[in-house]
N, C-alpha and C. Protein backbone atom coordinates (compact mmCIF):
# COMPACT_ATOMS: atom_id res chain seq x y z
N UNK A 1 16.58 -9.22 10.71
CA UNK A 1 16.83 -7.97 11.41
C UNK A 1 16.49 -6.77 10.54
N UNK A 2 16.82 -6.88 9.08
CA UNK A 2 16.81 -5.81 8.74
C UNK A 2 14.64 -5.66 8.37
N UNK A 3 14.58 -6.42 8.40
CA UNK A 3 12.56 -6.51 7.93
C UNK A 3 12.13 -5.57 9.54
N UNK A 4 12.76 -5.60 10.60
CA UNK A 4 12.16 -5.54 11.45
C UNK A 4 12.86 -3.71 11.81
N UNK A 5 13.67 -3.41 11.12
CA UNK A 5 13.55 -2.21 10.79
C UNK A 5 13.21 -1.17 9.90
N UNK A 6 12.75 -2.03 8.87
CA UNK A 6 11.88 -1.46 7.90
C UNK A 6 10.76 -1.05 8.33
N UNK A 7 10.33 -2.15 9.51
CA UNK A 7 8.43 -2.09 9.74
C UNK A 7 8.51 -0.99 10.60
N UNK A 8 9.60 -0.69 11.38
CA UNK A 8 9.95 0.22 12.65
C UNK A 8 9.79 1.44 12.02
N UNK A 9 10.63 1.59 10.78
CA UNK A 9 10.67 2.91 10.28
C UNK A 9 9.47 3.24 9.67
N UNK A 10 9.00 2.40 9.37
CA UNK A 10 7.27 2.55 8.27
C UNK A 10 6.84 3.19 9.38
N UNK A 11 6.48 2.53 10.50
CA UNK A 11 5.97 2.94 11.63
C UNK A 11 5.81 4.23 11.83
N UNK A 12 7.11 4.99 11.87
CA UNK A 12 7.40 5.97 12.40
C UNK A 12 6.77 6.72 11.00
N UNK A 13 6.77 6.59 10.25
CA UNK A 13 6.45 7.51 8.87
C UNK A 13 5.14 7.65 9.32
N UNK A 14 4.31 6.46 9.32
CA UNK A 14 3.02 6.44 9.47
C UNK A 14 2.60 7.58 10.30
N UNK A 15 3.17 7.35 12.05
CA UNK A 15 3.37 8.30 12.64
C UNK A 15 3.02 9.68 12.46
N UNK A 16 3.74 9.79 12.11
CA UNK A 16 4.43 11.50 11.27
C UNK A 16 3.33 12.10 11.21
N UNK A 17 2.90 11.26 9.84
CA UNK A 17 1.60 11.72 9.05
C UNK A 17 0.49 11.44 9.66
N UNK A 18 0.23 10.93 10.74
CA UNK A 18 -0.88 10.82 11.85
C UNK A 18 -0.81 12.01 12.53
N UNK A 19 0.32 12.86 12.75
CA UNK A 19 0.25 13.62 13.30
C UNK A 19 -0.32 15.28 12.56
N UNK A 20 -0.09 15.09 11.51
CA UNK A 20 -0.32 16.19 10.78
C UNK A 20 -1.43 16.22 9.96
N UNK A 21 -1.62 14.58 9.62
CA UNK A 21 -3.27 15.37 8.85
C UNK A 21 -4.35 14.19 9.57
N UNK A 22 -5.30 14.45 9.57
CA UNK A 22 -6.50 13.61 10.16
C UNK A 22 -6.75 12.41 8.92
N UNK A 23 -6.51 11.38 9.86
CA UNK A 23 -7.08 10.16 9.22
C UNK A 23 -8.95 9.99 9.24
N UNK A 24 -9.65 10.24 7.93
CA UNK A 24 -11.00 9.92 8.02
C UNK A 24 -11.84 9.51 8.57
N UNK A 25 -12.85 9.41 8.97
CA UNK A 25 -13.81 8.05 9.22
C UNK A 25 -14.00 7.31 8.02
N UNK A 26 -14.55 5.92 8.54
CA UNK A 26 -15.10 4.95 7.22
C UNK A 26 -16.04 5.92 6.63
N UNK A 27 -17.25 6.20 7.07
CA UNK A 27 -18.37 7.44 6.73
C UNK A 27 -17.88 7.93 5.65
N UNK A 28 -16.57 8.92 6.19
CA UNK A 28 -16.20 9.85 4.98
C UNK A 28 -15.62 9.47 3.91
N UNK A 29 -14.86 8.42 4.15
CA UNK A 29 -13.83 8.14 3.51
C UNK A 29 -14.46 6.76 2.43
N UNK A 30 -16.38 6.23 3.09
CA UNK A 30 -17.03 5.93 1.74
C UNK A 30 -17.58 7.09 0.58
N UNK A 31 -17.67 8.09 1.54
CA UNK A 31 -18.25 9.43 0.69
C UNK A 31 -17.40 9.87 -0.76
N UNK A 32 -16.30 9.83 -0.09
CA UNK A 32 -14.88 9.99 -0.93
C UNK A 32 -15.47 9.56 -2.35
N UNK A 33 -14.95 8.17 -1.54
CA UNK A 33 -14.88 7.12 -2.64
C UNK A 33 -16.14 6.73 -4.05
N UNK A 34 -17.57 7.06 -3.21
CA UNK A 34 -18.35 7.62 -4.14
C UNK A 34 -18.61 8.60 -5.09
N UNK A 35 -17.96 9.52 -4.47
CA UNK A 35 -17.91 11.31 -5.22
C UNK A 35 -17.11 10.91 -6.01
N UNK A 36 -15.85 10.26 -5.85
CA UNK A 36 -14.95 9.97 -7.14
C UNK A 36 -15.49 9.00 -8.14
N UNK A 37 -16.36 8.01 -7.63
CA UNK A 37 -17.07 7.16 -8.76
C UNK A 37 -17.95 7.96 -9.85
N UNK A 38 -18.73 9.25 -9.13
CA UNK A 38 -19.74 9.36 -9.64
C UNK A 38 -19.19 10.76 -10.70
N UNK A 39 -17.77 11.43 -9.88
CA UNK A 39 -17.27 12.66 -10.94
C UNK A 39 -16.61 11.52 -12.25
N UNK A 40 -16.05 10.70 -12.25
CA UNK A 40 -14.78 9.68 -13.26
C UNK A 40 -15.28 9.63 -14.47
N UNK A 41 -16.41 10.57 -14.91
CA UNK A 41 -16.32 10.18 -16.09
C UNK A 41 -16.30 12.19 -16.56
N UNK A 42 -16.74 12.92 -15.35
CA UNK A 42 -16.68 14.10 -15.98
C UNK A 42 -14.96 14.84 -15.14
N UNK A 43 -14.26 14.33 -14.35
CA UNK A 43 -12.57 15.22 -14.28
C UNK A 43 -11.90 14.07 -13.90
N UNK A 44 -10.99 14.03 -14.40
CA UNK A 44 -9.42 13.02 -13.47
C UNK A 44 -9.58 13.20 -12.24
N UNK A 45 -10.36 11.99 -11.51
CA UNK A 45 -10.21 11.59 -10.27
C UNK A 45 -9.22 11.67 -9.59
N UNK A 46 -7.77 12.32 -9.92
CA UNK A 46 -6.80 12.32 -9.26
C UNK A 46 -6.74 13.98 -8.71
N UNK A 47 -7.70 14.58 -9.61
CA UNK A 47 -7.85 15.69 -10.00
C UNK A 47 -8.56 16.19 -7.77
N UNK A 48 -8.98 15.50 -7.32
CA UNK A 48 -10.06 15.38 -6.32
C UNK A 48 -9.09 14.92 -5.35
N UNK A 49 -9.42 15.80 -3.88
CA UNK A 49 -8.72 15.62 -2.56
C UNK A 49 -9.58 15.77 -1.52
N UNK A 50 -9.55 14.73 -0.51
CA UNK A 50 -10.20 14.76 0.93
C UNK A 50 -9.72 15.74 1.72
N UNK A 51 -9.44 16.42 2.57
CA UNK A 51 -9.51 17.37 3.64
C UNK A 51 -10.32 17.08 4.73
N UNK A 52 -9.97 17.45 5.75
CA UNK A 52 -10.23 17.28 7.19
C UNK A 52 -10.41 18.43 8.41
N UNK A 53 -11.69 18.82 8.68
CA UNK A 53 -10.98 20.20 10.05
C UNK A 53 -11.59 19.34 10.96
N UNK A 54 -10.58 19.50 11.91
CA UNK A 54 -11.01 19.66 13.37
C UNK A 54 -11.23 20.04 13.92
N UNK A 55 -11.55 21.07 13.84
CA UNK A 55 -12.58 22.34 14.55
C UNK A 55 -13.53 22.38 13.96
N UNK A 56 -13.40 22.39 12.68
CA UNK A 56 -15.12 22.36 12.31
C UNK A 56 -15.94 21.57 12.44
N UNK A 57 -15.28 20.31 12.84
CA UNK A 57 -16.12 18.88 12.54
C UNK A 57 -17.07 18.44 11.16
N UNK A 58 -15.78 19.02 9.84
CA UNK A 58 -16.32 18.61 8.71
C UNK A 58 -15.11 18.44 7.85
N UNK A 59 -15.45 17.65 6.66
CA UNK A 59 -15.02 17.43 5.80
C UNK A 59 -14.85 17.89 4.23
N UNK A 60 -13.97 18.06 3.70
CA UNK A 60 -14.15 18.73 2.29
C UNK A 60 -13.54 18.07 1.37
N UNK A 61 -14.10 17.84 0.25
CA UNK A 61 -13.49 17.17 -1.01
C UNK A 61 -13.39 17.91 -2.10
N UNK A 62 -12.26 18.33 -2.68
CA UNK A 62 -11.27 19.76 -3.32
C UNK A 62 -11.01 19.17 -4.88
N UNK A 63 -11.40 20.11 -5.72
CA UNK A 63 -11.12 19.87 -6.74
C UNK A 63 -9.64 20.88 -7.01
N UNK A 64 -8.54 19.95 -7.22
CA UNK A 64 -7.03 20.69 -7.37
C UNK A 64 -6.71 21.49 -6.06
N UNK A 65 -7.48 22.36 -5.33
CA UNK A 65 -7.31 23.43 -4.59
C UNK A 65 -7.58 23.62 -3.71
N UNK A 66 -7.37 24.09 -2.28
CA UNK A 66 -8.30 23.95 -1.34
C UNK A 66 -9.19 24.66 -1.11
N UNK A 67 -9.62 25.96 -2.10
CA UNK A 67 -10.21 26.87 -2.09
C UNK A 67 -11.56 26.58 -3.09
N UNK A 68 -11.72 25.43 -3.67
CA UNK A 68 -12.30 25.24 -4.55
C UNK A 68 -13.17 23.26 -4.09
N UNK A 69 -13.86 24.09 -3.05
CA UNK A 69 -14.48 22.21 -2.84
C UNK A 69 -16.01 22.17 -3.30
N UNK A 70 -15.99 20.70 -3.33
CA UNK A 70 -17.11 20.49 -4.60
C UNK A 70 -18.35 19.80 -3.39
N UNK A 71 -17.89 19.10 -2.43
CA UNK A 71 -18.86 18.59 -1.72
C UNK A 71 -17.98 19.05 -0.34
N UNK A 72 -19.57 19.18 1.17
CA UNK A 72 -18.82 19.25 2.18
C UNK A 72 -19.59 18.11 3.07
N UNK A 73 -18.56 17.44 3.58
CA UNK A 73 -19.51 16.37 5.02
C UNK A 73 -19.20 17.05 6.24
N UNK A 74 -20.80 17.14 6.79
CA UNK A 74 -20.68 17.48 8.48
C UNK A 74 -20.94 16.17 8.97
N UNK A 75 -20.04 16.08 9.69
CA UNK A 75 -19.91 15.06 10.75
C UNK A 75 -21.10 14.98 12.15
N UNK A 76 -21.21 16.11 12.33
CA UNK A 76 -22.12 16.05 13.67
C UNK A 76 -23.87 15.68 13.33
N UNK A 77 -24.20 16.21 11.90
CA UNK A 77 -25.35 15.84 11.69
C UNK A 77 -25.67 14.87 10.39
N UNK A 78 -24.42 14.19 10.45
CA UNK A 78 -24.30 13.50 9.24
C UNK A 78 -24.95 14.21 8.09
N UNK A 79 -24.81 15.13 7.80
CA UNK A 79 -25.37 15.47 6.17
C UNK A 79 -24.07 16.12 5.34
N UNK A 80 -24.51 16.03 4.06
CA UNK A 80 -23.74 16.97 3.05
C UNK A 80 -23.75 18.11 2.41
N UNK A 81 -23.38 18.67 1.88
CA UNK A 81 -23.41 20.37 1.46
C UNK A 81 -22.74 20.18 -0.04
N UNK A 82 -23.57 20.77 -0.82
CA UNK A 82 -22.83 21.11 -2.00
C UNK A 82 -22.52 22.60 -2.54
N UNK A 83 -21.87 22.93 -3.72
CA UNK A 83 -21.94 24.26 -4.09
C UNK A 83 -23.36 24.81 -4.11
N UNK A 84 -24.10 26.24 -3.81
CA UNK A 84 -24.72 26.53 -4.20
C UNK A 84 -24.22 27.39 -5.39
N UNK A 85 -25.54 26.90 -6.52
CA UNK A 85 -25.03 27.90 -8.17
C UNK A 85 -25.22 29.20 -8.48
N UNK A 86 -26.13 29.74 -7.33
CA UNK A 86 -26.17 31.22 -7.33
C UNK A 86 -25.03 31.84 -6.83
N UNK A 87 -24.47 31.25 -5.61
CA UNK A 87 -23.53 32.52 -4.33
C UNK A 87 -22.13 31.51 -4.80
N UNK A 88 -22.06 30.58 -4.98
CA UNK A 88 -20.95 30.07 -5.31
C UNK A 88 -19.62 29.20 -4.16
N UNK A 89 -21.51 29.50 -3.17
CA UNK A 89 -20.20 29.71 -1.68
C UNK A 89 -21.79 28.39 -0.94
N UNK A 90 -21.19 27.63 -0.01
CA UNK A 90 -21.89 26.40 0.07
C UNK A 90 -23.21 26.45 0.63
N UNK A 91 -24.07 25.70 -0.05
CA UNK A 91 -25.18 25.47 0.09
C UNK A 91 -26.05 25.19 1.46
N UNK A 92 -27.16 24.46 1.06
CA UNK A 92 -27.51 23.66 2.40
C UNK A 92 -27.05 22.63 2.61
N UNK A 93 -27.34 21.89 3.83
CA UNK A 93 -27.08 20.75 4.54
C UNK A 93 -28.27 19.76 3.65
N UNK A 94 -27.75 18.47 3.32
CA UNK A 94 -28.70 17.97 3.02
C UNK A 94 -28.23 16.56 4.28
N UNK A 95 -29.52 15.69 4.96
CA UNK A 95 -28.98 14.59 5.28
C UNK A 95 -28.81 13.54 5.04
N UNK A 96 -28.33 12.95 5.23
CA UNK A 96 -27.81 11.52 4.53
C UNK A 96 -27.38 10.45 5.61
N UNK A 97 -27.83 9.19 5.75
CA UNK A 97 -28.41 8.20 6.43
C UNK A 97 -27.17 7.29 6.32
N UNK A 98 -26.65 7.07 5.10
CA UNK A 98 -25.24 6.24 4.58
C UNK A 98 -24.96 6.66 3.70
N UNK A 99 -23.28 6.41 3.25
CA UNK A 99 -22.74 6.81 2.07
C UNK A 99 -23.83 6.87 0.67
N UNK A 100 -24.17 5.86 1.07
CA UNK A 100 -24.81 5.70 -0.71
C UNK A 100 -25.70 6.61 -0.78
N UNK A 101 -26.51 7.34 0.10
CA UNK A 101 -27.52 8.52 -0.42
C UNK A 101 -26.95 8.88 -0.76
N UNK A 102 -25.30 9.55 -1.07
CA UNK A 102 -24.87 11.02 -2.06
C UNK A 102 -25.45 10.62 -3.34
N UNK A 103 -25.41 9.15 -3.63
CA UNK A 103 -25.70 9.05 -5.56
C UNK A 103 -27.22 9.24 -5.76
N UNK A 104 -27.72 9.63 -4.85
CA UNK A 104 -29.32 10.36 -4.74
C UNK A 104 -29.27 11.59 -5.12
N UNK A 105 -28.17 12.54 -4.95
CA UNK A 105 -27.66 14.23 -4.85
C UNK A 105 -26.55 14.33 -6.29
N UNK A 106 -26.72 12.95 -6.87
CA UNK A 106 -25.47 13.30 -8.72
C UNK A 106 -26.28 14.71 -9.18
N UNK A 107 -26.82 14.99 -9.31
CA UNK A 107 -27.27 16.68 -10.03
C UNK A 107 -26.32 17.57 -9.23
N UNK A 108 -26.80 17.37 -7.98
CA UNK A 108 -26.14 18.42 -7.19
C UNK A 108 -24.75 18.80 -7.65
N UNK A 109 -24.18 17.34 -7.43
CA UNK A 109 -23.01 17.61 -7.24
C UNK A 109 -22.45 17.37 -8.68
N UNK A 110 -22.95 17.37 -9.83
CA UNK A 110 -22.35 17.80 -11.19
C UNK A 110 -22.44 19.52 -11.15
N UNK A 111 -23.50 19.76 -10.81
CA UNK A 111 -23.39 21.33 -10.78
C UNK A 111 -22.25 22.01 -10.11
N UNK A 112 -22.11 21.33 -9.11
CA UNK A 112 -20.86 21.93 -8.15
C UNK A 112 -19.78 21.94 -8.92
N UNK A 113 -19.86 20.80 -9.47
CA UNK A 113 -17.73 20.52 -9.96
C UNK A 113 -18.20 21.12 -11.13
N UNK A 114 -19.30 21.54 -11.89
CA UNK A 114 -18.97 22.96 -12.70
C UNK A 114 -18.86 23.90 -12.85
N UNK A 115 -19.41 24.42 -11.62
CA UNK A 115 -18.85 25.97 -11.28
C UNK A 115 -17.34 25.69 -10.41
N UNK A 116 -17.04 24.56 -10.00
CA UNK A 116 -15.54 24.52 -9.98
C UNK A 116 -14.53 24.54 -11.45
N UNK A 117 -15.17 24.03 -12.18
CA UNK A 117 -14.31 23.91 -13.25
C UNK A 117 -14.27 25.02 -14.16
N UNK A 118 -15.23 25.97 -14.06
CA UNK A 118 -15.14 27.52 -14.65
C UNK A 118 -13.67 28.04 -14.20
């Protein structure tokens, strides 16, 4: 009895937090997981957060802040966006076919997480 209110209450937690922040796609949520492979040797990967709009139909991955993202995924045309190093404010769209093209864009996106890390 009592296992079967544990899972009840998990449930409901789960819940909760379904309600308040957007659960990923696989898509993004390989993107993630790459961007963190490919920053781990230059910031604490813990250092790095996914984000979600729903209105925008994109994605952002935040170094510490939410004001400070290093890569962006659009969802509608599957591509990615990094910092641009001149304006500081995001780049172009580049597209991308599957997760694994981002490790085609490692320049890019070392540049980005260094004008984040200024």
């Amino acid at each position: 009895m009592k296992l079967d209110n544990l899972k009840i209450n998990k449930m409901k937690s789960v819940q909760k937090t379904m309600q308040t922040e957007l659960v990923p796609p696989t898509f993004v949520a390989d993107i993630f997981n790459i961007v963190r492979g490919l920053l781990e040797r230059h910031v604490d990967v813990s250092r790095l957060y996914l984000r979600g709009w729903d209105r925008g139909g994109h994605w952002s991955i935040y170094l510490d802040q939410y004001d400070k993202y290093v890569c962006r995924i659009y969802l509608k045309d599957n591509s990615v966006a990094f910092v641009d190093t001149t304006t500081g404010r995001v780049g172009e769209r580049i597209p991308i076919y599957s997760p694994e093209d981002v490790r085609n864009h490692k320049d890019k996106l070392l540049e980005s997480l260094k004008i984040r890390l200024k």
